[in-house]
Protein backbone atom coordinates (compact mmCIF):
# COMPACT_ATOMS: atom_id res chain seq x y z
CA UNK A 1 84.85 62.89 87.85
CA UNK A 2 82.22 64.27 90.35
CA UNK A 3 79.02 64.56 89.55
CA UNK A 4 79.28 68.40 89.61
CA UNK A 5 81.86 68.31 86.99
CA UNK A 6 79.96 65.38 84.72
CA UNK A 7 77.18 68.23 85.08
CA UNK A 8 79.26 71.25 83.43
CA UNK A 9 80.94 69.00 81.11
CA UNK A 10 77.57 67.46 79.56
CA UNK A 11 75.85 70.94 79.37
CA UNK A 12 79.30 72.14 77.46
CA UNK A 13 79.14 69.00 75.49
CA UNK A 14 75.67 70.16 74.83
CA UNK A 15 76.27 73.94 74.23
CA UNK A 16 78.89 72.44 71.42
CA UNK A 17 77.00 70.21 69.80
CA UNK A 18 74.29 72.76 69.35
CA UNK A 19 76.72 75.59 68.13
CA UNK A 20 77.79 72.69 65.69
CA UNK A 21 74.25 72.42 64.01
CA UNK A 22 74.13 75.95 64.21
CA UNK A 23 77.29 76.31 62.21
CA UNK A 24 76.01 73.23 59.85
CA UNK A 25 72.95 74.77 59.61
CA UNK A 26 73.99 78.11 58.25
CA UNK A 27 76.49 76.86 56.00
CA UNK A 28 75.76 73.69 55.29
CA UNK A 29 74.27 75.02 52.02
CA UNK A 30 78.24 76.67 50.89
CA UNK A 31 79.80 73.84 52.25
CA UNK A 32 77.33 71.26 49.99
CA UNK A 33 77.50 73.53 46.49
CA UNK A 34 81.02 73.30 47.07
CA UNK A 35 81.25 69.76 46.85
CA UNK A 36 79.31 69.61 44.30
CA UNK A 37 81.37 72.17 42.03
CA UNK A 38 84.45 70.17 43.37
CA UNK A 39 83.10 66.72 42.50
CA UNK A 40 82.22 68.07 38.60
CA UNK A 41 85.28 69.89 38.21
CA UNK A 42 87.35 66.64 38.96
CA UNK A 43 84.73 63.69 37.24
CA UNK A 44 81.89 65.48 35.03
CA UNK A 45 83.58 66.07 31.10
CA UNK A 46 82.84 69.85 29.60
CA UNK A 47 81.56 71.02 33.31
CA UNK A 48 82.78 74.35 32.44
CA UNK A 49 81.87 74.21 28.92
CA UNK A 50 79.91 77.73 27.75
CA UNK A 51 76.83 75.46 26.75
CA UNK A 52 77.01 73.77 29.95
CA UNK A 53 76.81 76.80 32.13
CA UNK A 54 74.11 78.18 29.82
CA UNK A 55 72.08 75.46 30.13
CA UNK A 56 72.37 75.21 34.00
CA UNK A 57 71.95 78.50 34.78
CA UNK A 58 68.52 78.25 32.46
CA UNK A 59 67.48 75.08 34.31
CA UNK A 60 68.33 77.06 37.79
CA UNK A 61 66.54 80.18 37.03
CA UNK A 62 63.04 78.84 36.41
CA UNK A 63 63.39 76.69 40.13
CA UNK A 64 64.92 79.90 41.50
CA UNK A 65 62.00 82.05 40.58
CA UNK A 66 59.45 79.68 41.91
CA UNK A 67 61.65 78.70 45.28
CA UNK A 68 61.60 83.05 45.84
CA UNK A 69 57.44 82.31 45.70
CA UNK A 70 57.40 78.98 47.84
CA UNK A 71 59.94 80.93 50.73
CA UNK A 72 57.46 83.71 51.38
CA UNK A 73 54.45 81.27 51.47
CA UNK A 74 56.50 78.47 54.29
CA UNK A 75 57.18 81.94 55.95
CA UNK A 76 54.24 82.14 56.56
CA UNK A 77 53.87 78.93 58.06
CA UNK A 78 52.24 77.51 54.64
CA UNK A 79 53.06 75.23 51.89
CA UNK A 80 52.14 75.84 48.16
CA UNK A 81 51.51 72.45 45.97
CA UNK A 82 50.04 74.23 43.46
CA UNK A 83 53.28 75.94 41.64
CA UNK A 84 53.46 73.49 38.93
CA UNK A 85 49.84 73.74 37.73
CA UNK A 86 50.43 77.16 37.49
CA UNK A 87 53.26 77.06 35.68
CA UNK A 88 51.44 74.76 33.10
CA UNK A 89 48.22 76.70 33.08
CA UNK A 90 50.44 80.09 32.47
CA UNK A 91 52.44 78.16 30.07
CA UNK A 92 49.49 77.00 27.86
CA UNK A 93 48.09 80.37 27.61
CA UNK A 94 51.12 82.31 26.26
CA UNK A 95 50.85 80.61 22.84
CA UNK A 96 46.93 80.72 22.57
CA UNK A 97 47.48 84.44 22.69
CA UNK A 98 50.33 84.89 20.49
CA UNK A 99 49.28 82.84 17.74
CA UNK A 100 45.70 84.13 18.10
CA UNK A 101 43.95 86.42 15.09
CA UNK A 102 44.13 89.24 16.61
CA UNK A 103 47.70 89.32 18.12
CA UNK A 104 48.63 88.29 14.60
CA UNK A 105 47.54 91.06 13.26
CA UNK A 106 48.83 93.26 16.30
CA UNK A 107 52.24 91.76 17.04
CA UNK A 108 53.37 94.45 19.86
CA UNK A 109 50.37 93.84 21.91
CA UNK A 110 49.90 90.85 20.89
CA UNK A 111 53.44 89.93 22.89
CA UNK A 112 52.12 92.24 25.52
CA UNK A 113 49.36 90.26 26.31
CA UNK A 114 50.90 86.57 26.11
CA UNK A 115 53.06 87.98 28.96
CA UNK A 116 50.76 89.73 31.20
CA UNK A 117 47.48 87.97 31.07
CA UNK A 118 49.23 84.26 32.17
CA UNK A 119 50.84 86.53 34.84
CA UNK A 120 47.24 88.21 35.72
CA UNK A 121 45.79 84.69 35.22
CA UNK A 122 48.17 83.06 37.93
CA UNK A 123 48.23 86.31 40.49
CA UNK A 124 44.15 85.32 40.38
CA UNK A 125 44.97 81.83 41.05
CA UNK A 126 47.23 82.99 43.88
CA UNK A 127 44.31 84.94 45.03
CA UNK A 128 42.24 81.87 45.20
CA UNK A 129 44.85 79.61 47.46
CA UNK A 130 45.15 82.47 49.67
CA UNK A 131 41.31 83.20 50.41
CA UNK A 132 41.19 79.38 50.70
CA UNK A 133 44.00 79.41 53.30
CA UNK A 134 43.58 82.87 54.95
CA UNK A 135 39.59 83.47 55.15
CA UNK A 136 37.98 80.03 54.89
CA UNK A 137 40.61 78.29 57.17
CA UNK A 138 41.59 75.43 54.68
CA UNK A 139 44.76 73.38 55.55
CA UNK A 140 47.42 74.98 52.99
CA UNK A 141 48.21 71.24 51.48
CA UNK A 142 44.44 71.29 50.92
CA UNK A 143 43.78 74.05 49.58
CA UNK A 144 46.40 74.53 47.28
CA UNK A 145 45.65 70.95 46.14
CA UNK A 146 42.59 72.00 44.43
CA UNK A 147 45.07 73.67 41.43
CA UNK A 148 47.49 71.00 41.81
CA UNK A 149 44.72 68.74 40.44
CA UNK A 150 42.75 71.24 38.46
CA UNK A 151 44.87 74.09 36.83
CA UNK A 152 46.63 71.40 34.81
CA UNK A 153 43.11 70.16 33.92
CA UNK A 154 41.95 73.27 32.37
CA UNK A 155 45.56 74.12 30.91
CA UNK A 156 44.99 70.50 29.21
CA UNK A 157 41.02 71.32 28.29
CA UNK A 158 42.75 74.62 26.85
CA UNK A 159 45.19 73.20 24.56
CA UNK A 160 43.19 69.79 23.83
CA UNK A 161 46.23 67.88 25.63
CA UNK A 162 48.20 68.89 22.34
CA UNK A 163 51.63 70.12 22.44
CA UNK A 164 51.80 73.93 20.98
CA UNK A 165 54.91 74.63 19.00
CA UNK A 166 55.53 78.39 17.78
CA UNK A 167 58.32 80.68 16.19
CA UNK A 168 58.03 83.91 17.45
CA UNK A 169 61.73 85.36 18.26
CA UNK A 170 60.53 88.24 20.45
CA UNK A 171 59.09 85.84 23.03
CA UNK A 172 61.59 83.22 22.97
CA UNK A 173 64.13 85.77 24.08
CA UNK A 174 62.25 85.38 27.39
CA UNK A 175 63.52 82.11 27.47
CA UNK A 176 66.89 82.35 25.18
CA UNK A 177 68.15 85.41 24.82
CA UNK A 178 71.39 86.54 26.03
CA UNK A 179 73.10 89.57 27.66
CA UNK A 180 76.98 89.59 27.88
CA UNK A 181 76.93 85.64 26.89
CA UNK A 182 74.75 84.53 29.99
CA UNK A 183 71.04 83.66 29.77
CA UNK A 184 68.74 86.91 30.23
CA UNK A 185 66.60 84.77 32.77
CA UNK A 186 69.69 84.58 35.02
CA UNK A 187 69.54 88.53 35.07
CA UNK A 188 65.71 88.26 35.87
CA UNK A 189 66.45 85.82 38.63
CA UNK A 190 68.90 88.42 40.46
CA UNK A 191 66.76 90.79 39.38
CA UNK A 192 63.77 89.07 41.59
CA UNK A 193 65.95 87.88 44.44
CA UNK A 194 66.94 91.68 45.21
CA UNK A 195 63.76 92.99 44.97
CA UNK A 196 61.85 90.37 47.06
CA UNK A 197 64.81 90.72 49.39
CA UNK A 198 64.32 94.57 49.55
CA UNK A 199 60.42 94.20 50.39
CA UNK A 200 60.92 91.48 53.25
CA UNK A 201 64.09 93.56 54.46
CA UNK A 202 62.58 97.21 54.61
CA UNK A 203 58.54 97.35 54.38
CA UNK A 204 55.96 96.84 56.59
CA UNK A 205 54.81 94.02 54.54
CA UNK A 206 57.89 91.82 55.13
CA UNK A 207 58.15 92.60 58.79
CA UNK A 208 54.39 91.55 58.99
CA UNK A 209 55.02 88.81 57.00
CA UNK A 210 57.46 87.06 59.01
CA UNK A 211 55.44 87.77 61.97
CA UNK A 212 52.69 85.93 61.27
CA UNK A 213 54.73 82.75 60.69
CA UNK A 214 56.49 83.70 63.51
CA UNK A 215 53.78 83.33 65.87
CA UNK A 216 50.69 83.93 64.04
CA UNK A 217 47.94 84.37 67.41
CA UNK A 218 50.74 87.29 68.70
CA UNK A 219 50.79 89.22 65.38
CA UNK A 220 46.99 88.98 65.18
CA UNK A 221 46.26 90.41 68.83
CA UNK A 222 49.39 93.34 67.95
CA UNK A 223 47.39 94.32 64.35
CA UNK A 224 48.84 92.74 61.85
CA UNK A 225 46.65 91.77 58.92
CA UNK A 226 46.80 88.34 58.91
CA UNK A 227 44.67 87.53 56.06
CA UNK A 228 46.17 90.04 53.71
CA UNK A 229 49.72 88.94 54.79
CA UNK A 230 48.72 85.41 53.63
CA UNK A 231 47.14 86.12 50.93
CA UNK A 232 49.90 88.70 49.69
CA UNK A 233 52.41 85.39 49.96
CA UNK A 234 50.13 83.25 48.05
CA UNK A 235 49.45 85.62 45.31
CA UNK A 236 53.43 86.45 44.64
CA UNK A 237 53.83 82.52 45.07
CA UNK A 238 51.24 82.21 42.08
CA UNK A 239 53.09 85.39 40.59
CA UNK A 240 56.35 84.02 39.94
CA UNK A 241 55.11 80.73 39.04
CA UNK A 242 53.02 82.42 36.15
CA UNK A 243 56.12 83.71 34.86
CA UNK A 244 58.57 80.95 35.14
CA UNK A 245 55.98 78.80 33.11
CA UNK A 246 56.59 81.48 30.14
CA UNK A 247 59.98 81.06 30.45
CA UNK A 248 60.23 77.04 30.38
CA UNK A 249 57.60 77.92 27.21
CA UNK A 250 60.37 80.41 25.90
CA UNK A 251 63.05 78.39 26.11
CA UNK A 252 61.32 75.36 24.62
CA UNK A 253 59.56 77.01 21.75
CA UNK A 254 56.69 75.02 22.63
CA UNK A 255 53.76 74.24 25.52
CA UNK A 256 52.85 71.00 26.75
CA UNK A 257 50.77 71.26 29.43
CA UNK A 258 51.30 67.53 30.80
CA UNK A 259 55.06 68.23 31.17
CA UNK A 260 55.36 72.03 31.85
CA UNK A 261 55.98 72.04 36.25
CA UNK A 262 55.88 68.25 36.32
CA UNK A 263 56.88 68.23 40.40
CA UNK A 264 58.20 71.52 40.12
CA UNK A 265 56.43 71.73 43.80
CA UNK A 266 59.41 68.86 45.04
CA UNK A 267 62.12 71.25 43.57
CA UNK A 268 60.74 74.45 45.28
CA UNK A 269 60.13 73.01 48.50
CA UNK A 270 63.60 71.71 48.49
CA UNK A 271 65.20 74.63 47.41
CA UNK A 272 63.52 76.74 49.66
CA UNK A 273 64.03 74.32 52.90
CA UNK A 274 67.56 73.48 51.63
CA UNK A 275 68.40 77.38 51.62
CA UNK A 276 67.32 77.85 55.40
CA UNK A 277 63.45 78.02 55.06
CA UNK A 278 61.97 77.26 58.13
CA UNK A 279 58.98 75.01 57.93
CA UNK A 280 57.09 75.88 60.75
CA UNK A 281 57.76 79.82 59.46
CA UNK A 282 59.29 82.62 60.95
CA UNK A 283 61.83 83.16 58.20
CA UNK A 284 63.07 83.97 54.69
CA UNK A 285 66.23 83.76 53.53
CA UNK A 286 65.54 84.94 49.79
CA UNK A 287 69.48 84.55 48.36
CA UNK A 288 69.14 80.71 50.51
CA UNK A 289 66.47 79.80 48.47
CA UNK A 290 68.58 80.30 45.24
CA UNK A 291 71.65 79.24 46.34
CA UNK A 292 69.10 75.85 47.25
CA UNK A 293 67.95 75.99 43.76
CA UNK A 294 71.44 75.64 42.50
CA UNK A 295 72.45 72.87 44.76
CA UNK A 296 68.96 71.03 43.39
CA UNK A 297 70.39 71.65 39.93
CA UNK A 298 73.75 70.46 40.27
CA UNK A 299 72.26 67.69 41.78
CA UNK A 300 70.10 66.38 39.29
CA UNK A 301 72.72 67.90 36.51
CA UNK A 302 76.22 65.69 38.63
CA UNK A 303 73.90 62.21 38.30
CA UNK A 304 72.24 62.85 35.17
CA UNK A 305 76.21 63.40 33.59
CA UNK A 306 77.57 60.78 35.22
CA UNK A 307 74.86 58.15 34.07
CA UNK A 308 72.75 58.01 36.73
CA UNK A 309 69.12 57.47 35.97
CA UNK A 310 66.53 60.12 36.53
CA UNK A 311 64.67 58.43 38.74
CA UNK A 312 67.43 58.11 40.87
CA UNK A 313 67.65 62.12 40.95
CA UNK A 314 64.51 62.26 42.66
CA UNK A 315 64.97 59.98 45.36
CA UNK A 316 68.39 62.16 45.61
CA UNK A 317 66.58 65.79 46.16
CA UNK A 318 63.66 63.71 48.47
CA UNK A 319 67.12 62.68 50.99
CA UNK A 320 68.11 66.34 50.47
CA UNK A 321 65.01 67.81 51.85
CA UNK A 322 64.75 65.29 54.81
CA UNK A 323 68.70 65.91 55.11
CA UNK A 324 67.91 69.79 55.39
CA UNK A 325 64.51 69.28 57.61
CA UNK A 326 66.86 66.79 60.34
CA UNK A 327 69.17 69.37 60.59
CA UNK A 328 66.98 71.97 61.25
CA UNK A 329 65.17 70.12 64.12
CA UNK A 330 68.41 69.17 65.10
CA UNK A 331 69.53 72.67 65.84
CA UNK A 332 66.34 73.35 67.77
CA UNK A 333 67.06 70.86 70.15
């Protein structure tokens, strides 16, 4: 073989091998839930149980909703370690609220405002990471380490490290009601999906979003509000956190703020990266990110069934991530 001829053949050898990471790439997620299902439907007992598939699909929804959050914030070219505090900080103020005199005695708005003032509570701590990031220049891991250390504190200082157990019905449906036999937080979840989809798909906001992690110096010099942008993506980051703390509160009947997010920030990430995410930003697949949270479910739901220990889960979704992250440098080579 002349050398001409080794030439074309090692640049189509090339041109193959990166359409093959391309094609891994892009669905390598499908191909990877579909072992999964396959492996469970052949090994795991009562896989397809009704209780089973309730139970996943309220383990899924609460990684889902924060994975939506942590997508928009790598878009940006950030990170977000702060999720799980959040979720326990929202999570410990719910039931302070509810079970408070005054809600008591006004049960309507009582509800109203065990819902919207953890939300309002977390958008503010969303707010905070993404001054921290966007106007005082802080490294993202830094500066969204200060709540990963301290909103847990105060949700602890809140509750007195005491685990808050409650009965009210009309809040717990957040967490365990039902609509045509399926968890209502699975509705929520699409519900989400489509309309963060929507905003990234067809505003200004998205398009401006994705620039900045795209090449954040170019959208800067062409107008785009960089700071706002970032801060936007932090804030519905913090957003969605807020509220899938009230829903692992719903579903529990109960707050405890030193196991409410426990490395919720692993699961995210890995969702997010697992459904396409881009690390260095640039891009948001919204539906990858829950189709990522799924696979991380599975995952930790196939071992846990099949006796495998729990610790062993997390080294699993750790290989996942760097599984996902190798194959995305891969195809960029």
């Amino acid at each position: 073989m002349n050398t001409q001829n080794k030439s074309a053949f090692a640049t189509s050898q090339n041109a193959l091998t990166r359409m093959d990471w391309s094609q891994l790439s892009r669905h390598g997620g499908l191909i990877a839930l579909a072992v999964i299902l396959l492996f469970n439907l052949l090994f795991t007992p009562n896989f397809l149980h009704p209780q089973t598939l309730f139970v996943n699909i309220s383990q899924v929804a609460t990684i889902a909703i924060v994975a939506v959050g942590m997508t928009l914030v790598i878009a940006t070219g950030g990170i977000d370690l702060s999720v799980g505090a959040i979720m326990a900080l929202s999570g410990a103020l719910a039931p302070l609220i509810f079970t408070s005199d005054f809600a008591l005695a006004n049960p309507e708005l009582g509800l109203i405002l065990s819902i919207g003032v953890p939300i309002l509570v977390a958008l503010a701590c969303g707010v905070f990471n993404g001054a921290m990031v966007s106007i005082l220049n802080v490294q993202p891991i830094v500066a969204t380490l200060i709540f990963f250390i301290s909103g847990r504190g105060i949700a602890l200082v809140l509750t007195n490290g005491n685990l808050q157990t409650f009965h009210n019905p009309a809040f717990s449906y957040l967490g365990t009601g039902k609509i045509f036999g399926l968890p209502f937080q699975g509705y929520l979840v699409l519900i989400i999906a489509v309309c963060v989809w929507w905003v990234m798909a067809h505003t200004k906001f998205g398009r401006q979003l994705l620039a900045v992690g795209g090449n954040e110096r170019a959208a800067e010099l062409s107008g785009v509000p960089v700071k706002r942008v970032k801060i936007g993506a932090y804030v519905i980051c913090a957003g969605l956190s807020g509220l899938a703390g009230l829903i692992v509160v719903a579903i529990n009947s109960a707050s405890d703020a030193a196991r409410i997010g426990n490395l919720m920030e692993l699961d995210a990430i890995a969702a997010a990266v697992v459904g396409g995410t881009l690390l260095q930003g640039g891009k948001a697949p919204i539906f990858g990110a829950i189709l990522g949270a799924v696979i991380i479910q599975l995952v930790k739901y196939t071992l846990l069934a099949n006796g495998v220990a729990d610790e062993v889960a997390l080294i699993a979704k750790a290989g996942i991530i760097v599984l996902a992250v190798y194959v995305q440098q891969a195809r960029k080579e």
